[in-house]
PDB file of N, CA and C in Angstrom:
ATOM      1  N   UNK A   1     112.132 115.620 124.135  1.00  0.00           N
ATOM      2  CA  UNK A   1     111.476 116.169 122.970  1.00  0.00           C
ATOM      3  C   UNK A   1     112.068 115.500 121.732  1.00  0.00           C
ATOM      4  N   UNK A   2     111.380 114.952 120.958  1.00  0.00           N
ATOM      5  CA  UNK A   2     111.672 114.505 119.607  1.00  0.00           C
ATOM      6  C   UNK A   2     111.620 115.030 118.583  1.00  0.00           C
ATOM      7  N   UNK A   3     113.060 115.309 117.770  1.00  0.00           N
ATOM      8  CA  UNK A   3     113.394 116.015 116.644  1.00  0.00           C
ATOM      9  C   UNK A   3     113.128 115.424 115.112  1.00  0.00           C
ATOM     10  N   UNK A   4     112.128 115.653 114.564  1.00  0.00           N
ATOM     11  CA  UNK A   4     112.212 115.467 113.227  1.00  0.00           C
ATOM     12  C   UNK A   4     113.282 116.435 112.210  1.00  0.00           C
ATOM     13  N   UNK A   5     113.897 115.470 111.065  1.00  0.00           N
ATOM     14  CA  UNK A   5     115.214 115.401 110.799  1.00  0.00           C
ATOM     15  C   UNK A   5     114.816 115.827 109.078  1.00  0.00           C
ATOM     16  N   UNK A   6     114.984 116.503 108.565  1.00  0.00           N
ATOM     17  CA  UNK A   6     114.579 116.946 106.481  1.00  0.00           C
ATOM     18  C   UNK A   6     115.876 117.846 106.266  1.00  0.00           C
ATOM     19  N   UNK A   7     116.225 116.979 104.641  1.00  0.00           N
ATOM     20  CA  UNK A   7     117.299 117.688 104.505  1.00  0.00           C
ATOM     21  C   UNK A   7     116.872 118.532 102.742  1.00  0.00           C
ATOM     22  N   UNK A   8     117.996 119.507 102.664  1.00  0.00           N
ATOM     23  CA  UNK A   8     117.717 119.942 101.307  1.00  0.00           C
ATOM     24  C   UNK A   8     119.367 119.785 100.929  1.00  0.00           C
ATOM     25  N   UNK A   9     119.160 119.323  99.662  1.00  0.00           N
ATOM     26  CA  UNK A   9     120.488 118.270  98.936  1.00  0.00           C
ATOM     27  C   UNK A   9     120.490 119.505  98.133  1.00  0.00           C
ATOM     28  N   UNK A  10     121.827 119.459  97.301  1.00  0.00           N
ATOM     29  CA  UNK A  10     122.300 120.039  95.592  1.00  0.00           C
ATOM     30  C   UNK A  10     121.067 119.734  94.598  1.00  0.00           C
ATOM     31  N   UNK A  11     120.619 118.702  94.573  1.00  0.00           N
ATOM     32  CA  UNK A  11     120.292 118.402  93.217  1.00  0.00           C
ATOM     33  C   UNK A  11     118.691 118.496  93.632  1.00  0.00           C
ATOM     34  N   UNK A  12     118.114 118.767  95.191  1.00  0.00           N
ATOM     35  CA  UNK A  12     116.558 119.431  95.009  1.00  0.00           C
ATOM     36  C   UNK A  12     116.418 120.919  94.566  1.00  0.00           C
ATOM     37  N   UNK A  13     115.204 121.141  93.498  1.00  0.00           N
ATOM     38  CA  UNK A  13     115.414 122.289  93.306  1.00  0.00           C
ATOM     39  C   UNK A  13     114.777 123.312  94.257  1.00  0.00           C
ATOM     40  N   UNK A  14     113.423 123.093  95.150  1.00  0.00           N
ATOM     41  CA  UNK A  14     113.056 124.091  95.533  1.00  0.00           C
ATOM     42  C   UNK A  14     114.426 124.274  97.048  1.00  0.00           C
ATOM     43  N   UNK A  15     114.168 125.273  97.730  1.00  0.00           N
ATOM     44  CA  UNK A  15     114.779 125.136  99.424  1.00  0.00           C
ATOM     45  C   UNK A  15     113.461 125.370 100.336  1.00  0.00           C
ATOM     46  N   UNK A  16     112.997 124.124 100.298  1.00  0.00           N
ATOM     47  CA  UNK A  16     111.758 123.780 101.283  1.00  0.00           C
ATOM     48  C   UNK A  16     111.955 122.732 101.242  1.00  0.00           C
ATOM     49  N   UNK A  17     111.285 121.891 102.808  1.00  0.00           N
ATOM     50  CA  UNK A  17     110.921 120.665 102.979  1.00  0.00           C
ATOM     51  C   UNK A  17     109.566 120.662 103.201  1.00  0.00           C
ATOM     52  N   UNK A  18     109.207 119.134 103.127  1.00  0.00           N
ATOM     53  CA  UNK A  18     107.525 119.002 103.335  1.00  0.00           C
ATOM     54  C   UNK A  18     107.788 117.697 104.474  1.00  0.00           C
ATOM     55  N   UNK A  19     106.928 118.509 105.554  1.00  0.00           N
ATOM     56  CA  UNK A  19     107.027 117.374 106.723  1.00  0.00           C
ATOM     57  C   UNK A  19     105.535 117.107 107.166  1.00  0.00           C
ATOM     58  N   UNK A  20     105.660 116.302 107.562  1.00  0.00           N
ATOM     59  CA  UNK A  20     104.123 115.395 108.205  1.00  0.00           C
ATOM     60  C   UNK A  20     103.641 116.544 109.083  1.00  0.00           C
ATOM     61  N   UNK A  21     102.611 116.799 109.458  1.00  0.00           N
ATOM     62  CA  UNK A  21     101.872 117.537 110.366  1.00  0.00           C
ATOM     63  C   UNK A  21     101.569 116.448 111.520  1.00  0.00           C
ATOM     64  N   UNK A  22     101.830 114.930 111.213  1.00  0.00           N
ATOM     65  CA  UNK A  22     100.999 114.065 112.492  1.00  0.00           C
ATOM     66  C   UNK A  22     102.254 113.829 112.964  1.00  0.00           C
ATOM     67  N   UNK A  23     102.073 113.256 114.378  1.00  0.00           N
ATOM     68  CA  UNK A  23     103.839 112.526 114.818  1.00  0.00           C
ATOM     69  C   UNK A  23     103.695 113.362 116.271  1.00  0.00           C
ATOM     70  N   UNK A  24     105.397 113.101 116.824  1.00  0.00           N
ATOM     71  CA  UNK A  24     104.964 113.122 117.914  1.00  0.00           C
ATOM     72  C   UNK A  24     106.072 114.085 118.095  1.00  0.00           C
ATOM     73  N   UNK A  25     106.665 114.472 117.306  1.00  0.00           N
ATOM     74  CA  UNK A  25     108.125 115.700 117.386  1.00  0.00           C
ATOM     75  C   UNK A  25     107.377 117.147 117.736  1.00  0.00           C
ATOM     76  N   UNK A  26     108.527 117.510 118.535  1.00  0.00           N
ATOM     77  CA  UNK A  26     108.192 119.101 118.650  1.00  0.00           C
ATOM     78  C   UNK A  26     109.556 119.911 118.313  1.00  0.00           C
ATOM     79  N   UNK A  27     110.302 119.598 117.120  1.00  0.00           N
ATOM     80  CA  UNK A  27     111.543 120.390 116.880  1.00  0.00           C
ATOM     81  C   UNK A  27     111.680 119.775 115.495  1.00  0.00           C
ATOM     82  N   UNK A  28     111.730 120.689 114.326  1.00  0.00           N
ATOM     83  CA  UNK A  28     111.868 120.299 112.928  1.00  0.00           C
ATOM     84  C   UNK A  28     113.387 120.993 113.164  1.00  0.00           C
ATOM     85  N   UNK A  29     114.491 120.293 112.798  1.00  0.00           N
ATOM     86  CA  UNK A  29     115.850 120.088 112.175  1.00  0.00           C
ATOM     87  C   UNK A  29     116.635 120.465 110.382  1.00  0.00           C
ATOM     88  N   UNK A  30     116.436 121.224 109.904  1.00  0.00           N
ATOM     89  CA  UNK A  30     116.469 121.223 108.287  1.00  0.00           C
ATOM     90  C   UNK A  30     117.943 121.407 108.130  1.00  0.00           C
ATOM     91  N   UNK A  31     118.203 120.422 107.643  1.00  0.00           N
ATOM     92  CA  UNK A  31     119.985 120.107 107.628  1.00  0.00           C
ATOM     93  C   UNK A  31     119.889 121.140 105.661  1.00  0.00           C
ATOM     94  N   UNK A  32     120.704 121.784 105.743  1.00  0.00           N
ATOM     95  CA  UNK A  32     120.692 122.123 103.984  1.00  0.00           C
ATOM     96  C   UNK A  32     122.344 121.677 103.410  1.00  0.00           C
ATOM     97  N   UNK A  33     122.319 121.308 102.663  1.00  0.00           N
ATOM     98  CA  UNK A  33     123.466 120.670 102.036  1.00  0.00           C
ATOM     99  C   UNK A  33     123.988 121.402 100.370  1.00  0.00           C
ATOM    100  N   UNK A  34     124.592 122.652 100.724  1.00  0.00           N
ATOM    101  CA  UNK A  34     124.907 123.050  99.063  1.00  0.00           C
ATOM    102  C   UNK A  34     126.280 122.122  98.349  1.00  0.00           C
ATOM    103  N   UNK A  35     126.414 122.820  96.783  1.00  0.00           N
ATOM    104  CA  UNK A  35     126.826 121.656  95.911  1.00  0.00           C
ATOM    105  C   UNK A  35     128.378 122.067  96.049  1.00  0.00           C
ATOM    106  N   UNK A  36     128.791 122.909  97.065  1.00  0.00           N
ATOM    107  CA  UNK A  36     130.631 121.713  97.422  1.00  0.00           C
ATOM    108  C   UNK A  36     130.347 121.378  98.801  1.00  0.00           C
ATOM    109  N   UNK A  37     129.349 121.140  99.088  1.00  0.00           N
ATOM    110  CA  UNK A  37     128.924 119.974 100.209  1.00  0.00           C
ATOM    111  C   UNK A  37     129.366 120.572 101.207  1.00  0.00           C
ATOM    112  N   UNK A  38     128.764 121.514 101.620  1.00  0.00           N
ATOM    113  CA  UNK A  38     128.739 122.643 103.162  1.00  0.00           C
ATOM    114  C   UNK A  38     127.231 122.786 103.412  1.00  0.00           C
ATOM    115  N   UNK A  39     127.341 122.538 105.071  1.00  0.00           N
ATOM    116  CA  UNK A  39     126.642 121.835 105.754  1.00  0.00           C
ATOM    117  C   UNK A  39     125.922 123.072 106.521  1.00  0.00           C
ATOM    118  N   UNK A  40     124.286 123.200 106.626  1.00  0.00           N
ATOM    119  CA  UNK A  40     124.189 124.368 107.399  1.00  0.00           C
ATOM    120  C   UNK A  40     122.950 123.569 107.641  1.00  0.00           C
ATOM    121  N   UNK A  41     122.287 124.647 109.404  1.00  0.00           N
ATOM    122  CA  UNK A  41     121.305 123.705 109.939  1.00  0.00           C
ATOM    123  C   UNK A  41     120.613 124.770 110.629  1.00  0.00           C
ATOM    124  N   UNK A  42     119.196 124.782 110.327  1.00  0.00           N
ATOM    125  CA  UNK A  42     117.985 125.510 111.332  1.00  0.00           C
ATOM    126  C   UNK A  42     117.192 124.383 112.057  1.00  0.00           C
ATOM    127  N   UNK A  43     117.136 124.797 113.368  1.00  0.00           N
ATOM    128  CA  UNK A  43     115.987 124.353 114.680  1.00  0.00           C
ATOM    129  C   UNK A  43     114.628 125.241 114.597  1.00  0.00           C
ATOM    130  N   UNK A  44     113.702 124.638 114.272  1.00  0.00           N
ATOM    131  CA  UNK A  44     112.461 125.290 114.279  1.00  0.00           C
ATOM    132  C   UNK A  44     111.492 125.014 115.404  1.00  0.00           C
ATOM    133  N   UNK A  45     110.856 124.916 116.177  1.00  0.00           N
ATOM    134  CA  UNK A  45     110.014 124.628 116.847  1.00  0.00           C
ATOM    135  C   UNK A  45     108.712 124.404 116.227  1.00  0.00           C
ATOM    136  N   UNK A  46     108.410 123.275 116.695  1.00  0.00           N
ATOM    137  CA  UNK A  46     106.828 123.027 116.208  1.00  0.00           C
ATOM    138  C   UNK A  46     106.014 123.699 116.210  1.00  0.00           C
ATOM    139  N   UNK A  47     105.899 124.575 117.147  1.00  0.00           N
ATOM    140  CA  UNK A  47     104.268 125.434 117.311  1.00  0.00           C
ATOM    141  C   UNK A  47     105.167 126.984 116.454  1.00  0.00           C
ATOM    142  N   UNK A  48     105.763 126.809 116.192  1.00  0.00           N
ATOM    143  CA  UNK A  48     106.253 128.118 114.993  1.00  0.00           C
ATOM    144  C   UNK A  48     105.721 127.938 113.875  1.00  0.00           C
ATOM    145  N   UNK A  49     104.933 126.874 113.155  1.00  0.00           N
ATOM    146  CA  UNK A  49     104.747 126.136 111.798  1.00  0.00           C
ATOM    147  C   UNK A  49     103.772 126.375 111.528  1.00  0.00           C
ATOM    148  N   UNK A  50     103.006 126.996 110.528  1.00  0.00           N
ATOM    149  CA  UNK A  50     101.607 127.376 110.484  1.00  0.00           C
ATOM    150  C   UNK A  50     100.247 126.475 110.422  1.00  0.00           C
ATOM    151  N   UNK A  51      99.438 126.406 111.238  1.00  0.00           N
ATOM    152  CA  UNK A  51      98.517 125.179 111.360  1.00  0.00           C
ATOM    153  C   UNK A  51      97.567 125.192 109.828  1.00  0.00           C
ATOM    154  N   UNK A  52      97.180 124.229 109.805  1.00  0.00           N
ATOM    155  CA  UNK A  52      96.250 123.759 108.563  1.00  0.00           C
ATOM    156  C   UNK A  52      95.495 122.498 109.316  1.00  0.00           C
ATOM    157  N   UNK A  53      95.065 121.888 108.040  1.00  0.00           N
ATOM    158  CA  UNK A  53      94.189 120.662 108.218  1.00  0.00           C
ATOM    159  C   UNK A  53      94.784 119.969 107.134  1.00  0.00           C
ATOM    160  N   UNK A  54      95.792 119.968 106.266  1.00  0.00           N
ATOM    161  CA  UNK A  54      96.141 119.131 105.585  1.00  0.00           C
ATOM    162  C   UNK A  54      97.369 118.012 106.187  1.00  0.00           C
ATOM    163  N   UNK A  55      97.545 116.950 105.377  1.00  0.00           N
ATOM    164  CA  UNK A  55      98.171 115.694 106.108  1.00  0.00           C
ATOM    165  C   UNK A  55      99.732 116.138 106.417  1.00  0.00           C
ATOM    166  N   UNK A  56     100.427 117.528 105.263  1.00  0.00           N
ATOM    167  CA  UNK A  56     101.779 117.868 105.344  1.00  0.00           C
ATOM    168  C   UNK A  56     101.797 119.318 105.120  1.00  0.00           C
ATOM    169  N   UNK A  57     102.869 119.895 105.685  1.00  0.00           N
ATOM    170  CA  UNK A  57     102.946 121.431 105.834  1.00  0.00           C
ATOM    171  C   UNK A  57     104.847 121.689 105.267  1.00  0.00           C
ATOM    172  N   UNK A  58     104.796 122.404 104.014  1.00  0.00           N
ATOM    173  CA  UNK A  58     105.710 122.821 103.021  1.00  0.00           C
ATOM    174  C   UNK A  58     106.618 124.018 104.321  1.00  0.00           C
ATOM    175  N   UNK A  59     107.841 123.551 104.628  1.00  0.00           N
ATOM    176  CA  UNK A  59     108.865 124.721 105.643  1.00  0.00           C
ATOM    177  C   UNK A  59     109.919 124.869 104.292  1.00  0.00           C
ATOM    178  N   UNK A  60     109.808 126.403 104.299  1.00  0.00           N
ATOM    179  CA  UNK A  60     110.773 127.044 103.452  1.00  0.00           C
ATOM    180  C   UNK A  60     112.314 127.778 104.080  1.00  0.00           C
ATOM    181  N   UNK A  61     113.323 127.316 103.823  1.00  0.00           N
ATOM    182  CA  UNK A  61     114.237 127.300 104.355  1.00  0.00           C
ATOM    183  C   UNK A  61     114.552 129.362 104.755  1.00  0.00           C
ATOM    184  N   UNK A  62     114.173 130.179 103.849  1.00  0.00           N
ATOM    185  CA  UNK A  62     114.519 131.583 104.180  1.00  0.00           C
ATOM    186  C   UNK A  62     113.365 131.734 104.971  1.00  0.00           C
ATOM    187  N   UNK A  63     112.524 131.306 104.952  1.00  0.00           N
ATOM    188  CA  UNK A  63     111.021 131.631 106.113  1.00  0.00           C
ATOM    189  C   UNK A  63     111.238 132.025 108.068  1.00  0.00           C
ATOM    190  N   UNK A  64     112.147 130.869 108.110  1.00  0.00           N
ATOM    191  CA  UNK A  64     112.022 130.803 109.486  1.00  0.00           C
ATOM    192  C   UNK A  64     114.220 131.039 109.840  1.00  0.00           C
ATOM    193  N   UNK A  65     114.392 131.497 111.247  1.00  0.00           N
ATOM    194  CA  UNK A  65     115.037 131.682 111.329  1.00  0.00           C
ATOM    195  C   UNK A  65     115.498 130.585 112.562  1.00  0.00           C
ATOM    196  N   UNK A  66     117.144 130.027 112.937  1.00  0.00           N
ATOM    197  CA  UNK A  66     116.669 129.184 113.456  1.00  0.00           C
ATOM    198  C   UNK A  66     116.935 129.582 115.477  1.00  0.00           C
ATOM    199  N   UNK A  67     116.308 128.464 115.935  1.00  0.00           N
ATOM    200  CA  UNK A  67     116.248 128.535 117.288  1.00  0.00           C
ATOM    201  C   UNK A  67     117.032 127.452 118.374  1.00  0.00           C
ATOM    202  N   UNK A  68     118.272 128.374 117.788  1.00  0.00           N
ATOM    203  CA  UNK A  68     119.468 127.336 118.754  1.00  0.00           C
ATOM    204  C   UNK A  68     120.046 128.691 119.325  1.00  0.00           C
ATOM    205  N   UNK A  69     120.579 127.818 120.500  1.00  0.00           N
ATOM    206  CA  UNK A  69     121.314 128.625 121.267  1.00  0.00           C
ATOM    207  C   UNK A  69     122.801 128.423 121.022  1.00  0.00           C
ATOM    208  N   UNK A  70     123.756 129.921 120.879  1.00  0.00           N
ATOM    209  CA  UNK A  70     125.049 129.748 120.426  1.00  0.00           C
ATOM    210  C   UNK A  70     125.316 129.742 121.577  1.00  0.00           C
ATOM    211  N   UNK A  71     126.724 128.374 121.424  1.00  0.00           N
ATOM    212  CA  UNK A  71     127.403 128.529 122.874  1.00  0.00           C
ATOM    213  C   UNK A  71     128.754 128.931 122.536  1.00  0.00           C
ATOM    214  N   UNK A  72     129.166 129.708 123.611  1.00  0.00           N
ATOM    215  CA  UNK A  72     130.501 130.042 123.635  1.00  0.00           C
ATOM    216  C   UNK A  72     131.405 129.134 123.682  1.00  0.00           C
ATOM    217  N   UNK A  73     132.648 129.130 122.990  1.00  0.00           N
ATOM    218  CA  UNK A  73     133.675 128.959 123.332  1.00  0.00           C
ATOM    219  C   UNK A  73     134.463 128.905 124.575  1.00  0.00           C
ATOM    220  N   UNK A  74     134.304 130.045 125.597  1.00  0.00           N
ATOM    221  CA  UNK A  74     134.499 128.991 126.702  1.00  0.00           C
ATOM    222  C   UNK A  74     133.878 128.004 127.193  1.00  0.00           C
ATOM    223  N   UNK A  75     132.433 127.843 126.856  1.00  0.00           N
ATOM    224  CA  UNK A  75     132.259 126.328 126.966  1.00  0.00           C
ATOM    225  C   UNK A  75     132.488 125.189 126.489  1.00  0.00           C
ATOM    226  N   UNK A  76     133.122 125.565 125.143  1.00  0.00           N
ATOM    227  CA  UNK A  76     133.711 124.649 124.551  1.00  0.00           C
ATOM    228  C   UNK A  76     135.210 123.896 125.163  1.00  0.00           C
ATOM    229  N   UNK A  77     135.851 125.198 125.861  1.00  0.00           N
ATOM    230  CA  UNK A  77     137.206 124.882 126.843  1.00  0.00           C
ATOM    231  C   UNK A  77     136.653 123.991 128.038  1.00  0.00           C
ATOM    232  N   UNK A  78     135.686 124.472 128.572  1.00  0.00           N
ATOM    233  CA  UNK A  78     135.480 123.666 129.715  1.00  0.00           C
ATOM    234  C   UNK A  78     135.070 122.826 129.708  1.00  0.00           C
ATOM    235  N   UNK A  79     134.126 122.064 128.567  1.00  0.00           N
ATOM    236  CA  UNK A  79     133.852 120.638 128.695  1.00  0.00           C
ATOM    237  C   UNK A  79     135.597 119.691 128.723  1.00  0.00           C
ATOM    238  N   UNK A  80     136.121 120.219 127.510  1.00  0.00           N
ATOM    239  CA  UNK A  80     137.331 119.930 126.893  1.00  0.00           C
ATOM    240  C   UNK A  80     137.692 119.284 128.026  1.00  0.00           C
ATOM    241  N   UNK A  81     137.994 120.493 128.967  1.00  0.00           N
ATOM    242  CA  UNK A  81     138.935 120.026 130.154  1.00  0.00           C
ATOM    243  C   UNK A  81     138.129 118.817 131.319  1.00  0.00           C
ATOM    244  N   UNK A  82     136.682 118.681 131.072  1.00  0.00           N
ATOM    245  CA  UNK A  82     136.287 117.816 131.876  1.00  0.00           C
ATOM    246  C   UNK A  82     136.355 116.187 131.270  1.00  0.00           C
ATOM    247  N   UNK A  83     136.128 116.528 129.832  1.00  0.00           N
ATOM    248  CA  UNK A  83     136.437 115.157 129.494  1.00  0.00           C
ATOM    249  C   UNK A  83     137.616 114.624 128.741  1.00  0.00           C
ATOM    250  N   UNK A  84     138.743 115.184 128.833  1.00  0.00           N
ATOM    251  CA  UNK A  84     139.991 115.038 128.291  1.00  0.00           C
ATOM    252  C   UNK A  84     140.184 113.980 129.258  1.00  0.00           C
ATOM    253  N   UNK A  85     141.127 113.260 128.931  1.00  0.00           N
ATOM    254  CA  UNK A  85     141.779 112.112 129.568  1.00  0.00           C
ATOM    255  C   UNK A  85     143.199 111.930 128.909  1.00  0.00           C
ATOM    256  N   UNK A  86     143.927 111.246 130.310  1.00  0.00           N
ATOM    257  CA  UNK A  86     145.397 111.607 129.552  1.00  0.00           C
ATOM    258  C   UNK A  86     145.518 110.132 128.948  1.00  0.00           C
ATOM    259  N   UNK A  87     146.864 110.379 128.236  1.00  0.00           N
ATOM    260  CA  UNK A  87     147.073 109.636 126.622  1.00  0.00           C
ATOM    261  C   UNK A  87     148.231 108.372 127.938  1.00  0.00           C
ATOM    262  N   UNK A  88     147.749 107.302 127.296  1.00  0.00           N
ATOM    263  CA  UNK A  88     148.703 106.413 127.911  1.00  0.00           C
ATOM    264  C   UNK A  88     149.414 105.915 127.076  1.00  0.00           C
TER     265      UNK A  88
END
């Protein structure tokens, strides 16, 4: 599945992006970036996005909530331990 990628910076004023309606993604990504540069991120799914007929469709960042899955911390231990390698 292919993720289309829109960010919202400090210095845009609205908190929306405007993404293409054509393409071949089924996961909009909205990276938001506030002004001491902390980093926050919603997964939207494509068919969550309201259909139209116009060429681009306006996603407002408080609109949608996002759709990732939190992983635990022990999974964070157990990869750890699968791909640790010792120090030579």
């Amino acid at each position: 599945m292919l993720v289309e990628v829109k960010t919202i910076t400090p210095v845009k004023l609205g908190k929306y992006v405007t993404v293409k309606r054509a393409g071949n993604w089924g996961v909009l990504a909205i990276v938001k970036i506030d002004t001491q540069f902390r980093i926050d991120a919603k997964l939207i799914k494509r068919s969550r996005l309201p259909k139209g007929t116009g060429k681009f469709v306006r996603v407002y960042w408080d609109k949608y909530k996002s759709e990732h899955f939190d992983i635990s911390p022990e999974y964070y231990m157990s990869r750890a331990r699968l791909t640790a390698s010792p120090c030579i």
